[in-house]
N, C-alpha and C. Protein backbone atom coordinates (compact mmCIF):
# COMPACT_ATOMS: atom_id res chain seq x y z
N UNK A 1 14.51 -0.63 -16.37
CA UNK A 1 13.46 -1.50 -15.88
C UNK A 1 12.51 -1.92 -17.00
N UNK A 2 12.34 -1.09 -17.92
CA UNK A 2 11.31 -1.51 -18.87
C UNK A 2 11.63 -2.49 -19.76
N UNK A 3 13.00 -2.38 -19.99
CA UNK A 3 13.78 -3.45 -20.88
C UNK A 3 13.74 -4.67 -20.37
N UNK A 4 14.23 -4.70 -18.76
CA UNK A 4 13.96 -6.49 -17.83
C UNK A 4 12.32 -6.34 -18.15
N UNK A 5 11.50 -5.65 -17.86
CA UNK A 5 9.95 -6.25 -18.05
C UNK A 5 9.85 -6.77 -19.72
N UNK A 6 10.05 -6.04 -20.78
CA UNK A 6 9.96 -6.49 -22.25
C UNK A 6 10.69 -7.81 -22.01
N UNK A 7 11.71 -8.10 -21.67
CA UNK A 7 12.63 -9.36 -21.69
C UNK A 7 11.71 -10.59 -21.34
N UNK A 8 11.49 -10.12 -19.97
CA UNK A 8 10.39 -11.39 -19.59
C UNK A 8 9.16 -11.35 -20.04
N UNK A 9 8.67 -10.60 -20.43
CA UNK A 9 6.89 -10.67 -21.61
C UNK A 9 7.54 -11.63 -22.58
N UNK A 10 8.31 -11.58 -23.37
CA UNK A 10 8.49 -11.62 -24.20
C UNK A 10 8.95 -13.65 -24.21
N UNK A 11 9.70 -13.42 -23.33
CA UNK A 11 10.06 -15.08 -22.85
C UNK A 11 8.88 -15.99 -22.21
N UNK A 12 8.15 -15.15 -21.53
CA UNK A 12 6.83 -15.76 -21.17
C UNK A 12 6.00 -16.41 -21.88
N UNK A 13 5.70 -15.24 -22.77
CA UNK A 13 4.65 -15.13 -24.50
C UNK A 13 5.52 -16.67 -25.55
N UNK A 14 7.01 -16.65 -25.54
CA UNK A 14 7.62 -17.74 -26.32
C UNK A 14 7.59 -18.86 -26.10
N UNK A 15 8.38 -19.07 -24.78
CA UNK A 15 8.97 -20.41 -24.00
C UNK A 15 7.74 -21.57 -23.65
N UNK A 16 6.49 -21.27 -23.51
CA UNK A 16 5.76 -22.23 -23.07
C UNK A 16 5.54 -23.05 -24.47
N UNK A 17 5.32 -22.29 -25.84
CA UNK A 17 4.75 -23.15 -26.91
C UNK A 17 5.73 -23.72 -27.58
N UNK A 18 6.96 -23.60 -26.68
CA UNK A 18 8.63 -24.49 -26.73
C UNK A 18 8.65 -25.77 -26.06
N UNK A 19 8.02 -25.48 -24.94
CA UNK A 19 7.52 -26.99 -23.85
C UNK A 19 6.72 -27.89 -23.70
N UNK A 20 7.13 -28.70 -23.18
CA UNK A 20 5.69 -29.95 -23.15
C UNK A 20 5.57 -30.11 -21.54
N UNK A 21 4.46 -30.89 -21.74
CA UNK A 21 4.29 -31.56 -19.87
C UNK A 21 5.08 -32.63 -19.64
N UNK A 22 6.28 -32.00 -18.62
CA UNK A 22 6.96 -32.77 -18.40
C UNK A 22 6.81 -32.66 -16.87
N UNK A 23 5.74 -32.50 -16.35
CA UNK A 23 5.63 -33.39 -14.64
C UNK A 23 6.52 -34.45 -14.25
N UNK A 24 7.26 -34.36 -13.39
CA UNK A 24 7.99 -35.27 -12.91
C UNK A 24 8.39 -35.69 -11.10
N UNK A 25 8.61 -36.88 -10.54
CA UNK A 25 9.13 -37.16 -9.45
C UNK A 25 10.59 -36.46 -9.33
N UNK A 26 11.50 -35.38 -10.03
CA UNK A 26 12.31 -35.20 -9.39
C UNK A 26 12.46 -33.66 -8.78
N UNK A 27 12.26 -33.81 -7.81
CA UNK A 27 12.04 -32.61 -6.87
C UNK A 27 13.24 -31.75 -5.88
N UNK A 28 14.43 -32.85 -6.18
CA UNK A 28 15.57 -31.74 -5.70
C UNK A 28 16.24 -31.66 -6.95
N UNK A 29 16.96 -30.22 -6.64
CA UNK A 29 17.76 -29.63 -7.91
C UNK A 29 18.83 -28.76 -7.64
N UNK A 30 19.94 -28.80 -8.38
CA UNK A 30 20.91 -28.26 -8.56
C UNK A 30 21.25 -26.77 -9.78
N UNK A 31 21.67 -26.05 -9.75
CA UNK A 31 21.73 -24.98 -10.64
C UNK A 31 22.31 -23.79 -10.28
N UNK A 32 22.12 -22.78 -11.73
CA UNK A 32 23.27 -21.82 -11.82
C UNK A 32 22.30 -20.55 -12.04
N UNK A 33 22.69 -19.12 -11.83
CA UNK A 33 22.40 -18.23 -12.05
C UNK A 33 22.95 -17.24 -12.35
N UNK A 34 22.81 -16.22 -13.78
CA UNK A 34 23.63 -14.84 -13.91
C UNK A 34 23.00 -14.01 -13.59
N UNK A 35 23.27 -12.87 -13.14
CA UNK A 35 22.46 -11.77 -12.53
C UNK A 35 22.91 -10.90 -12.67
N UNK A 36 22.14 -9.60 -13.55
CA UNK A 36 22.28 -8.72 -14.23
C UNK A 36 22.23 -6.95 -13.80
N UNK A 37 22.58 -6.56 -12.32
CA UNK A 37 21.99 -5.67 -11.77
C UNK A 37 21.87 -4.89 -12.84
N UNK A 38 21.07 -3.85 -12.81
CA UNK A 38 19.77 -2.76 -13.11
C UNK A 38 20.46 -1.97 -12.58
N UNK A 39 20.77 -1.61 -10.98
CA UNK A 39 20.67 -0.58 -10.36
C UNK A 39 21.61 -1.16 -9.19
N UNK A 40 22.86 -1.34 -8.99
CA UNK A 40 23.66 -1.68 -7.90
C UNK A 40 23.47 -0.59 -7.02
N UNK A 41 22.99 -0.12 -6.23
CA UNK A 41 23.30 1.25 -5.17
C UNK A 41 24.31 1.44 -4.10
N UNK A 42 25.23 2.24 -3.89
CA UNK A 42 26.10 2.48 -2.67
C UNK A 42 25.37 4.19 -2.19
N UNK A 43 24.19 3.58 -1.24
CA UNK A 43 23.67 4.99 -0.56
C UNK A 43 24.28 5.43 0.69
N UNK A 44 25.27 5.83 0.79
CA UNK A 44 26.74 6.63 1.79
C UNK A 44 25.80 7.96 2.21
N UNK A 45 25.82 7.96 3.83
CA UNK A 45 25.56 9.42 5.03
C UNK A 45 26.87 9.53 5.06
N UNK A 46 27.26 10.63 4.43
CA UNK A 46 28.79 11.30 4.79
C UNK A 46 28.90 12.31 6.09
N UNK A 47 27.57 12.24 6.73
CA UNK A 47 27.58 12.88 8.03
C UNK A 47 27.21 14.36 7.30
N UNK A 48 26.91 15.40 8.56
CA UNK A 48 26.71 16.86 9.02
C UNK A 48 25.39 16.81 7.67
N UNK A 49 24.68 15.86 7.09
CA UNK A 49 23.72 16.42 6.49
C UNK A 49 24.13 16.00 4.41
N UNK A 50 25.07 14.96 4.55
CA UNK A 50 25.32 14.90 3.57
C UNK A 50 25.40 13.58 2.98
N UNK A 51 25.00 13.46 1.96
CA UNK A 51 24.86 12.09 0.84
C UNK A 51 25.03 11.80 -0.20
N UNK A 52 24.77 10.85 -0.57
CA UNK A 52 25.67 10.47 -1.84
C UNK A 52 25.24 9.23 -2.70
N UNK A 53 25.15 8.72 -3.29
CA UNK A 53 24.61 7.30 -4.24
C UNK A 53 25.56 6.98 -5.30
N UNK A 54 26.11 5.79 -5.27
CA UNK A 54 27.09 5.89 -6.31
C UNK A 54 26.27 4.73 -6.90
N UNK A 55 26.21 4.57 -8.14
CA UNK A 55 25.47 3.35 -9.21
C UNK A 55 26.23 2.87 -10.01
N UNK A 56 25.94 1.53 -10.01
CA UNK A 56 26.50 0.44 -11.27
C UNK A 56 25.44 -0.71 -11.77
N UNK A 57 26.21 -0.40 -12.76
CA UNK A 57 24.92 -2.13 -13.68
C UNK A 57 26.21 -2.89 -14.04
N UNK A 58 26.00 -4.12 -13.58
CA UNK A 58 26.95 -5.06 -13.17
C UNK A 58 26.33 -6.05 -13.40
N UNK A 59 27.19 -7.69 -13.49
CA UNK A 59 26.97 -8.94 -13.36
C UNK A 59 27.21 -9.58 -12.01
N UNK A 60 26.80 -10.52 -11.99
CA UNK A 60 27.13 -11.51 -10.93
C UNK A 60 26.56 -12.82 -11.03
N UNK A 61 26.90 -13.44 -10.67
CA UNK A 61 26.61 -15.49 -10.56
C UNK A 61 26.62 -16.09 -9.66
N UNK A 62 25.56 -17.04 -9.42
CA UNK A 62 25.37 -17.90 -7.78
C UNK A 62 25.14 -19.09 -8.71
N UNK A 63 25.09 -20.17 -7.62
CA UNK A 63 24.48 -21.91 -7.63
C UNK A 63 23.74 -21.74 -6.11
N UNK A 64 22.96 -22.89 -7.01
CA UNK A 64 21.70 -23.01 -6.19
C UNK A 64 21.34 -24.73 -5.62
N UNK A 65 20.75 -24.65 -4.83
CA UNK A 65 20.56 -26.31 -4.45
C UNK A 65 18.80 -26.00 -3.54
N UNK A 66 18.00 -26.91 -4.31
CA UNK A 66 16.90 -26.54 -3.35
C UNK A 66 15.74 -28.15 -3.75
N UNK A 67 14.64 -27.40 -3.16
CA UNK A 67 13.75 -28.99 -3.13
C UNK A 67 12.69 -28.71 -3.30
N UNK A 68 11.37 -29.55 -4.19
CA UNK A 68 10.00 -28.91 -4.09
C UNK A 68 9.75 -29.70 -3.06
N UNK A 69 8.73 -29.08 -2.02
CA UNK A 69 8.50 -29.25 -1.04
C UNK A 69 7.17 -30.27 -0.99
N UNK A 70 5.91 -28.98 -2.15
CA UNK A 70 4.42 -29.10 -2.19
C UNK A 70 4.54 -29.23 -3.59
N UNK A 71 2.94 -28.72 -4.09
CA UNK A 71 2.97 -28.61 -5.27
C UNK A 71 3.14 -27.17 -5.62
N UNK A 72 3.35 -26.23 -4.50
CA UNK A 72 3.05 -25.11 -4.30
C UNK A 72 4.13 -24.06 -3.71
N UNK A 73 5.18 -25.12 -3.29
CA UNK A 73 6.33 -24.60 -2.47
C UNK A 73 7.26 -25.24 -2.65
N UNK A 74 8.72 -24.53 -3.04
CA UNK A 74 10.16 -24.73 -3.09
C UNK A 74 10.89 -23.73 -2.29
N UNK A 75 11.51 -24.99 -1.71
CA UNK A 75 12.64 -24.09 -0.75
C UNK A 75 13.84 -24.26 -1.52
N UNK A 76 15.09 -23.44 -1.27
CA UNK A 76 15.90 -22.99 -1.70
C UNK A 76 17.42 -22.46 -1.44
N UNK A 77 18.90 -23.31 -1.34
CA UNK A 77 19.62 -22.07 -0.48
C UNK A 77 20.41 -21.86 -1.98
N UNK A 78 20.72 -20.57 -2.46
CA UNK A 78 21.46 -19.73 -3.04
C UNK A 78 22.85 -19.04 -2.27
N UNK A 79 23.98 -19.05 -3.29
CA UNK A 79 24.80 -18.54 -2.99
C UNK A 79 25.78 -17.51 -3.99
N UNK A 80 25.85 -16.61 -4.02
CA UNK A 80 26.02 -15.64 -5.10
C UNK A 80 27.36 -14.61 -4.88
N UNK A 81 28.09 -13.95 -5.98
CA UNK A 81 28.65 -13.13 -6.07
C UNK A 81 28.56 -11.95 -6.96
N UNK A 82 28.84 -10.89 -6.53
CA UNK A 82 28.04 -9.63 -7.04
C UNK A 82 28.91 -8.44 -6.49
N UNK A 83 28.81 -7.64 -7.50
CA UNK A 83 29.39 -6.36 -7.05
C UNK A 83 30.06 -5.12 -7.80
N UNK A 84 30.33 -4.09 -7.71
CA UNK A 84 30.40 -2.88 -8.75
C UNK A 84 31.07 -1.52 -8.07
N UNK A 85 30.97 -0.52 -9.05
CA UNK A 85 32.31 0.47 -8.60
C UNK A 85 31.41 1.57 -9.70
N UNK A 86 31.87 2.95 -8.75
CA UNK A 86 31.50 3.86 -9.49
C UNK A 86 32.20 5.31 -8.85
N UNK A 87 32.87 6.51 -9.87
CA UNK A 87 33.00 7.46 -9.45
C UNK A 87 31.45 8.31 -9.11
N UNK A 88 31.94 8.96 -8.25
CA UNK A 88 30.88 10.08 -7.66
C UNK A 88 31.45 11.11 -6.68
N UNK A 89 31.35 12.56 -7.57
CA UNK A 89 32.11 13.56 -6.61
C UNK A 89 33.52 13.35 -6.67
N UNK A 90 34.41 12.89 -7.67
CA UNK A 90 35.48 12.54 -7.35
C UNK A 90 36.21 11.41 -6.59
N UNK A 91 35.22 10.96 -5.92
CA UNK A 91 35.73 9.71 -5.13
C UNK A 91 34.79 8.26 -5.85
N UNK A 92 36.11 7.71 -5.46
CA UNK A 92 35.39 5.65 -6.49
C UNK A 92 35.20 5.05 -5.25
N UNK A 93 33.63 4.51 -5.56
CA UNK A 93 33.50 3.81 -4.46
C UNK A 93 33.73 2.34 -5.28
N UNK A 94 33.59 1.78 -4.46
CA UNK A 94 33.36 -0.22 -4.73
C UNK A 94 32.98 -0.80 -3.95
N UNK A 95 32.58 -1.73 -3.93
CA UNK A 95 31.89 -3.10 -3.43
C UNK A 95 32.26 -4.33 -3.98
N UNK A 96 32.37 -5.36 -3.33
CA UNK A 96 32.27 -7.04 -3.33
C UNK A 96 31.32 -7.72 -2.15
N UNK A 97 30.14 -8.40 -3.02
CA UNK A 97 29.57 -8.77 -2.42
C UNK A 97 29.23 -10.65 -2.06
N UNK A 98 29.29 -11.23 -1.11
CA UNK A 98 29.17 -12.82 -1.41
C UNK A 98 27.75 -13.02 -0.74
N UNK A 99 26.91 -13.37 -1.19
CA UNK A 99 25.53 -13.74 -0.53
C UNK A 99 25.39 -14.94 -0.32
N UNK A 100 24.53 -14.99 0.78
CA UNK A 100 24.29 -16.89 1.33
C UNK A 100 23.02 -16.44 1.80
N UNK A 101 22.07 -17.04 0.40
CA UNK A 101 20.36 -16.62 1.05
C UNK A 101 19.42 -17.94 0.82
N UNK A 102 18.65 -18.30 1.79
CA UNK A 102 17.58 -19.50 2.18
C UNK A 102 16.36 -18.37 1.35
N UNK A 103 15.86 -18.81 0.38
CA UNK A 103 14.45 -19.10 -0.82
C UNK A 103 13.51 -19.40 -0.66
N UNK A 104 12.19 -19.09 -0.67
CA UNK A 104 11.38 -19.65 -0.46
C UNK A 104 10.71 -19.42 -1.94
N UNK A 105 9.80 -19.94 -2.51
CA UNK A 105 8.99 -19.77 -3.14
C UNK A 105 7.60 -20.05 -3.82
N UNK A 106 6.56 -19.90 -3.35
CA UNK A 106 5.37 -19.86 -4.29
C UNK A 106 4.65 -20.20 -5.52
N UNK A 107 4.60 -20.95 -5.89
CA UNK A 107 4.11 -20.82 -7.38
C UNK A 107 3.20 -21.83 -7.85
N UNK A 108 2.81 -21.85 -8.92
CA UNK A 108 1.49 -22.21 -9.87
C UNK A 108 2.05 -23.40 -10.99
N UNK A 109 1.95 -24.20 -10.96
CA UNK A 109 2.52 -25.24 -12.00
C UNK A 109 1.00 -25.27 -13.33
N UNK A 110 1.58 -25.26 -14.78
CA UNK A 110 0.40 -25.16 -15.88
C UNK A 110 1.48 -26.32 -16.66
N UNK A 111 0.34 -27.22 -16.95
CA UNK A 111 0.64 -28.41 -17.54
C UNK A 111 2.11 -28.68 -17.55
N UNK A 112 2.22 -29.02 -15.74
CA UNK A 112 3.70 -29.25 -15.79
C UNK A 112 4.86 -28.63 -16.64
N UNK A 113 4.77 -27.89 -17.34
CA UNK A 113 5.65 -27.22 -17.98
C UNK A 113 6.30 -25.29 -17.23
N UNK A 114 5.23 -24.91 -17.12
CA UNK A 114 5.18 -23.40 -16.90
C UNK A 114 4.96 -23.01 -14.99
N UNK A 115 5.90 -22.32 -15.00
CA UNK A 115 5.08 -21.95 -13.32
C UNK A 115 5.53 -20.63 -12.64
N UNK A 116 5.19 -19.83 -13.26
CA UNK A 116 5.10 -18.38 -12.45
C UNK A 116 5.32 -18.46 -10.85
N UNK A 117 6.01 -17.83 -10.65
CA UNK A 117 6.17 -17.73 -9.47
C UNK A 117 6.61 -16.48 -8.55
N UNK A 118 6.34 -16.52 -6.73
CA UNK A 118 6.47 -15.38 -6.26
C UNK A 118 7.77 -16.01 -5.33
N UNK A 119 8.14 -14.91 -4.47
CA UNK A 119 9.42 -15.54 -3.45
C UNK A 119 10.27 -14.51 -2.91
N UNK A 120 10.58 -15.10 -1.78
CA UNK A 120 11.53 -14.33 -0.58
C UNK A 120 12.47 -14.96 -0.26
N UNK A 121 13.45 -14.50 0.52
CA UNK A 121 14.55 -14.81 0.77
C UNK A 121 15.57 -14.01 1.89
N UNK A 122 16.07 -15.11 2.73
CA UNK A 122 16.56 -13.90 3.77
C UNK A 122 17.96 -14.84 4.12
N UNK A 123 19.16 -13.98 4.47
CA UNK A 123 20.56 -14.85 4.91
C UNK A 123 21.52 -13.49 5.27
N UNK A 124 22.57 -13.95 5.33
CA UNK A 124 23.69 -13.45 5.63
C UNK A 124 24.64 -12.85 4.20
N UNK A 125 25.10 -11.68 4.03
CA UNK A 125 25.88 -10.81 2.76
C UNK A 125 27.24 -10.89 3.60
N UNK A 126 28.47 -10.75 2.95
CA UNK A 126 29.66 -10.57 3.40
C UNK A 126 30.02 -9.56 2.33
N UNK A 127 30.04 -8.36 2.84
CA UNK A 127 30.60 -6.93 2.12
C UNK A 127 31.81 -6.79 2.20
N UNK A 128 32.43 -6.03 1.44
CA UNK A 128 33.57 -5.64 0.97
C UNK A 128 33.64 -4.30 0.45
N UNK A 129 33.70 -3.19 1.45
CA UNK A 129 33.74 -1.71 0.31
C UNK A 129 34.88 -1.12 0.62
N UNK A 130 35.28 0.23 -0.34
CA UNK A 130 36.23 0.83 0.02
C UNK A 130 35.71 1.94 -1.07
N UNK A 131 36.36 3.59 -0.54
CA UNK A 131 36.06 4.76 -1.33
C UNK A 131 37.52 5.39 -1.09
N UNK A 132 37.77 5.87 -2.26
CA UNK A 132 39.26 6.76 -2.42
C UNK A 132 38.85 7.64 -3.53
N UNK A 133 39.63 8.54 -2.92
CA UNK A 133 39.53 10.16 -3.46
C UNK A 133 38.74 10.93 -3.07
N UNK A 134 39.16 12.14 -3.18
CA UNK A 134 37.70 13.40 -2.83
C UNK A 134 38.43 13.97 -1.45
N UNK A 135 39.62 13.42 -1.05
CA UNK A 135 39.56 13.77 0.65
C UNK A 135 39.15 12.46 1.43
N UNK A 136 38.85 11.47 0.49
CA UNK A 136 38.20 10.23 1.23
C UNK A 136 39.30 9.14 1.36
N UNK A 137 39.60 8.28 2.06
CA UNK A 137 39.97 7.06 1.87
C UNK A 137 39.86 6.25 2.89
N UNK A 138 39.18 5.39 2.64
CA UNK A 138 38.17 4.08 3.43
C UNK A 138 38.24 2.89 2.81
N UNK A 139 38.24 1.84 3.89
CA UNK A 139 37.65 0.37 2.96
C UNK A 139 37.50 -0.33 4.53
N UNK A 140 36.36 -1.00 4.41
CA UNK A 140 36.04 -1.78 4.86
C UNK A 140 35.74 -2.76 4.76
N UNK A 141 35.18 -4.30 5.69
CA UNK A 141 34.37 -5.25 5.55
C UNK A 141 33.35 -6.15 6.80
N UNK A 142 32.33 -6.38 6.23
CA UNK A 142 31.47 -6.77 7.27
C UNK A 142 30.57 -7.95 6.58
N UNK A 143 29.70 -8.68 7.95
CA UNK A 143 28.75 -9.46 7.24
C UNK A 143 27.73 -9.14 7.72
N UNK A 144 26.35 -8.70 7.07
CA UNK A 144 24.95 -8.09 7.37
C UNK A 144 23.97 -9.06 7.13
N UNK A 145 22.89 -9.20 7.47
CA UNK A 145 21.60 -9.57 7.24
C UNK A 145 20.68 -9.49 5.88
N UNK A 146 21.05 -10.11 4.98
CA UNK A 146 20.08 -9.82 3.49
C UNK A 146 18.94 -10.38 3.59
N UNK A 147 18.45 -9.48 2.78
CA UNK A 147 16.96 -10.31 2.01
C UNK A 147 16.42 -9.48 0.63
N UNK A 148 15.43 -10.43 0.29
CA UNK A 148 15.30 -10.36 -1.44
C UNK A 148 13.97 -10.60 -1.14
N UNK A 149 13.18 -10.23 -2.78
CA UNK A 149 12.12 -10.66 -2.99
C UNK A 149 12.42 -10.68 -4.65
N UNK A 150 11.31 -11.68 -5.06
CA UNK A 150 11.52 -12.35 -6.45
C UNK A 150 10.24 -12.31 -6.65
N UNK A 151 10.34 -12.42 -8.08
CA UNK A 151 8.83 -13.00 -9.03
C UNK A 151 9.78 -13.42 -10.63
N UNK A 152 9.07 -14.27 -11.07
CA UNK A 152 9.17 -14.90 -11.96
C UNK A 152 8.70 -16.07 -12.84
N UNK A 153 9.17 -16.37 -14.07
CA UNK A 153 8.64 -17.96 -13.82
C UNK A 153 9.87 -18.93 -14.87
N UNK A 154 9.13 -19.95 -14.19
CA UNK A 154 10.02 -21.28 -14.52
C UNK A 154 9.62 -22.42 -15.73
N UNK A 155 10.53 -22.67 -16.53
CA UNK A 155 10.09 -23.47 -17.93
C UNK A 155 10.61 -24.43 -17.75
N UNK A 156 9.86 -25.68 -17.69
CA UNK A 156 11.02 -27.13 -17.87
C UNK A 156 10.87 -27.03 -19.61
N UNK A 157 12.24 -27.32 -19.44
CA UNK A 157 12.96 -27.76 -21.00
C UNK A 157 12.34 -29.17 -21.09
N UNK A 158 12.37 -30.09 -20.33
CA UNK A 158 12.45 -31.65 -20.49
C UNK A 158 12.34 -32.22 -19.24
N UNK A 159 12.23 -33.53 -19.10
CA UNK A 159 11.93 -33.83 -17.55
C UNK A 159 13.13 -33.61 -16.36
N UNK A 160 14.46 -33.30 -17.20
CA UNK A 160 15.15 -33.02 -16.13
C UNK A 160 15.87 -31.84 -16.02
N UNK A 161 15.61 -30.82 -16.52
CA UNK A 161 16.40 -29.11 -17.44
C UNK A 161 15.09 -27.93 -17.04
N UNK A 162 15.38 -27.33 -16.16
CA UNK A 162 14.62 -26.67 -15.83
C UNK A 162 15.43 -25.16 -16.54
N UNK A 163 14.68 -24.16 -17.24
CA UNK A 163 14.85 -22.87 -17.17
C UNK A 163 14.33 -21.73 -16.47
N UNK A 164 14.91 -20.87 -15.85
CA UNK A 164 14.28 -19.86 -15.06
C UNK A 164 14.68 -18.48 -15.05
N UNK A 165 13.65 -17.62 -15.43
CA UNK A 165 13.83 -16.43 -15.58
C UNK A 165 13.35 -15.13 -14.87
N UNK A 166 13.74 -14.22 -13.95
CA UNK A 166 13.31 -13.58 -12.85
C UNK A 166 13.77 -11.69 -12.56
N UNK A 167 12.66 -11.19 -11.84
CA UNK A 167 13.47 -9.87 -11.25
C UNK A 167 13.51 -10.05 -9.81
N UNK A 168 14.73 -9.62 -9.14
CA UNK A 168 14.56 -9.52 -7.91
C UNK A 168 14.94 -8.45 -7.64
N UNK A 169 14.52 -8.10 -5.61
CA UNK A 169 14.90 -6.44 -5.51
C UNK A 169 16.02 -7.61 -4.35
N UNK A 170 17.08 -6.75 -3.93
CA UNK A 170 17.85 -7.36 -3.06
C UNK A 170 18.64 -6.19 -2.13
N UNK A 171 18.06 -6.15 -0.86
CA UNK A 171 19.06 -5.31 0.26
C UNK A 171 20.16 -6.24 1.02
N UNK A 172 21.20 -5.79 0.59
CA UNK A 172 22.61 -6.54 0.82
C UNK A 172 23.29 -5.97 1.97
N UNK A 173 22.61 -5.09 2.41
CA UNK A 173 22.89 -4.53 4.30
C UNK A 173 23.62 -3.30 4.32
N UNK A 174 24.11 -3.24 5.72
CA UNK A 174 25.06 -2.33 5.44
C UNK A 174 26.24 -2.17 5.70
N UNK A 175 27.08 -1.14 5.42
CA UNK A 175 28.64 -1.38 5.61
C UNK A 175 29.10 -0.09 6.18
N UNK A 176 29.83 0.13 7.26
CA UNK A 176 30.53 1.35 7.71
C UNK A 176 32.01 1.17 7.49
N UNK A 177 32.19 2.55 7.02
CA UNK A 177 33.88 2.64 6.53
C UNK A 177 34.10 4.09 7.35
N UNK A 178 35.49 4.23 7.64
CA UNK A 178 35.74 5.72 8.58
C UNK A 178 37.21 5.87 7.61
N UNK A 179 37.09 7.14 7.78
CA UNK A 179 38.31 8.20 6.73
C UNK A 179 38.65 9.21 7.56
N UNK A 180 39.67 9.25 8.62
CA UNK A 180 40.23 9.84 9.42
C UNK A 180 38.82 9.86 10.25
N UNK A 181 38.17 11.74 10.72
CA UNK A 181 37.31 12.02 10.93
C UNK A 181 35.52 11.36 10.48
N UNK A 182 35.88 11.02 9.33
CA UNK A 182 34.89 10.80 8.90
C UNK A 182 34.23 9.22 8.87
N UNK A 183 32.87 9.34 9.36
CA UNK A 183 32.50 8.05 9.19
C UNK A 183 31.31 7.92 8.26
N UNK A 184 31.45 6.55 7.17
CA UNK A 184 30.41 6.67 6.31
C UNK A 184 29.67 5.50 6.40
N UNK A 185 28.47 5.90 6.32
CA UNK A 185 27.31 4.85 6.60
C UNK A 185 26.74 4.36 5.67
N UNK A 186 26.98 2.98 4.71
CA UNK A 186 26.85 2.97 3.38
C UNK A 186 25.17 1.60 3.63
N UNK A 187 24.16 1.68 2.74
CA UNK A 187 23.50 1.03 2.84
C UNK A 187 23.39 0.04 0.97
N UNK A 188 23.63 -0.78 0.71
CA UNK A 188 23.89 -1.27 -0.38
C UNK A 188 22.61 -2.17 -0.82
N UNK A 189 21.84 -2.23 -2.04
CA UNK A 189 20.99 -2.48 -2.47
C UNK A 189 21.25 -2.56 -3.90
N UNK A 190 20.03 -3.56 -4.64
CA UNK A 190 20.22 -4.04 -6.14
C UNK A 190 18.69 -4.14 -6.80
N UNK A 191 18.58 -4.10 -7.35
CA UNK A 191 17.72 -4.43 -8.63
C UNK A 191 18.24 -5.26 -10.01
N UNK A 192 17.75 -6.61 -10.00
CA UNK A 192 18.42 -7.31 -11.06
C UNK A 192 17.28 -8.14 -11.48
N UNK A 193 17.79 -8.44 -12.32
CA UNK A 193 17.45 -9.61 -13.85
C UNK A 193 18.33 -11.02 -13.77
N UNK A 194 17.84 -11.68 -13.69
CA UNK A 194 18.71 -12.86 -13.87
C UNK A 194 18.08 -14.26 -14.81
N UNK A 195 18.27 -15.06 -15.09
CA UNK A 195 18.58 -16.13 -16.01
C UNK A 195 19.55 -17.06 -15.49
N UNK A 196 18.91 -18.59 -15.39
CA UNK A 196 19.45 -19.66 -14.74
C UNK A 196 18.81 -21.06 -15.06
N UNK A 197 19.83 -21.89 -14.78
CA UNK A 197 19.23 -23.58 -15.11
C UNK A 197 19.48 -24.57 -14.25
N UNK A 198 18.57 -25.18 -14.21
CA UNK A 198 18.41 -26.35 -12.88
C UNK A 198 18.66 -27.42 -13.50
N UNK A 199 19.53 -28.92 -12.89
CA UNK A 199 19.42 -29.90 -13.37
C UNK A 199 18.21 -30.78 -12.26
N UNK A 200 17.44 -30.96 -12.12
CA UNK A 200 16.37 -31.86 -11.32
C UNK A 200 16.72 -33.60 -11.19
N UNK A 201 16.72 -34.02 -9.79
CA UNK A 201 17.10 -35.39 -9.60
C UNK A 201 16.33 -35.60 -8.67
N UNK A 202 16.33 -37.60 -8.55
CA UNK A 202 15.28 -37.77 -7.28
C UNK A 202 16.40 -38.15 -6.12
N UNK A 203 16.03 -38.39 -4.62
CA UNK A 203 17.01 -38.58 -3.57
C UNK A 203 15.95 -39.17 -2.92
């Protein structure tokens, strides 16, 4: 975590005396995002009192399509893929994750160039897990209820090149898998970093 916070000080402190005021009429936009989990979590109730967390730091990538609304508000739908694998106890868990999340966001525009921003987000995850070994073998799939929260901020390159740089926390729902007797109750969550670029047009 301290490394994503240095990352963005550090891009914050640079990128603006890189930019000019480039205020502009184009308010819908198109774009891409990599996303860097921190902290992928698979938190599994293996039942009678027992648990488990399996972790990965992983990539993943969405496109984005959204609109400024205000001067103050952009909405947003994102669509992303994400996901990771880890032994624990002998058994590998995994995940595949596809997200479809509606954005909202907040923020502060400084001489059209710079704009910090806050933001939420809530949609539908389509999971994919499975655990083998240990006595285990499971896989499942389901689609859950996500949501996120963000902060960050945003640099126009030029009047039409937006850069954006962010942490978000993201609960990606949950997933039940059963192994003979056993049923596991997996709750899946992220912490990431991401980096992304907008192309901006008018409609």
């Amino acid at each position: 975590m301290k490394k994503i916070l240095a990352c963005v000080a550090m891009a914050t402190m640079a990128l603006p005396a890189a930019a000019y005021d480039y205020g502009s009429t184009y308010d819908t936009y198109v774009g891409f995002r990599v996303h860097k989990n921190e902290n992928l979590a698979l938190s599994s109730d293996l039942g009678d009192g027992r648990t488990t967390t399996a972790r990965d730091d992983s990539f993943g990538i969405g496109l984005t399509v959204g609109n400024r609304l205000t001067d103050h508000v952009k909405i947003e739908f994102e669509t992303a893929y994400t996901g990771g694998d880890q032994e624990k106890y002998g058994t590998e868990y995994g995940v595949d994750i596809w997200s479809n999340m509606l954005n909202m966001y907040v923020y502060q525009q400084f001489g059209g160039a710079v704009e910090p921003y806050f933001g939420l987000g809530v949609g539908i995850a389509g999971l994919w897990g499975d655990a083998h070994g240990g006595g285990i073998d499971a896989a499942s799939a389901t689609a859950d209820m996500s949501w996120s929260a963000m902060i960050g901020v945003n640099f126009a390159l030029n009047a039409r090149i937006d850069l954006n740089l962010g942490l978000k926390y993201q609960n990606y729902g949950d997933l039940e898998m059963h192994s003979g007797n056993l049923d596991i109750a997996t709750e899946i969550d992220a912490t990431e970093m991401y980096i992304g670029a907008v192309y901006k047009f008018g409609v």
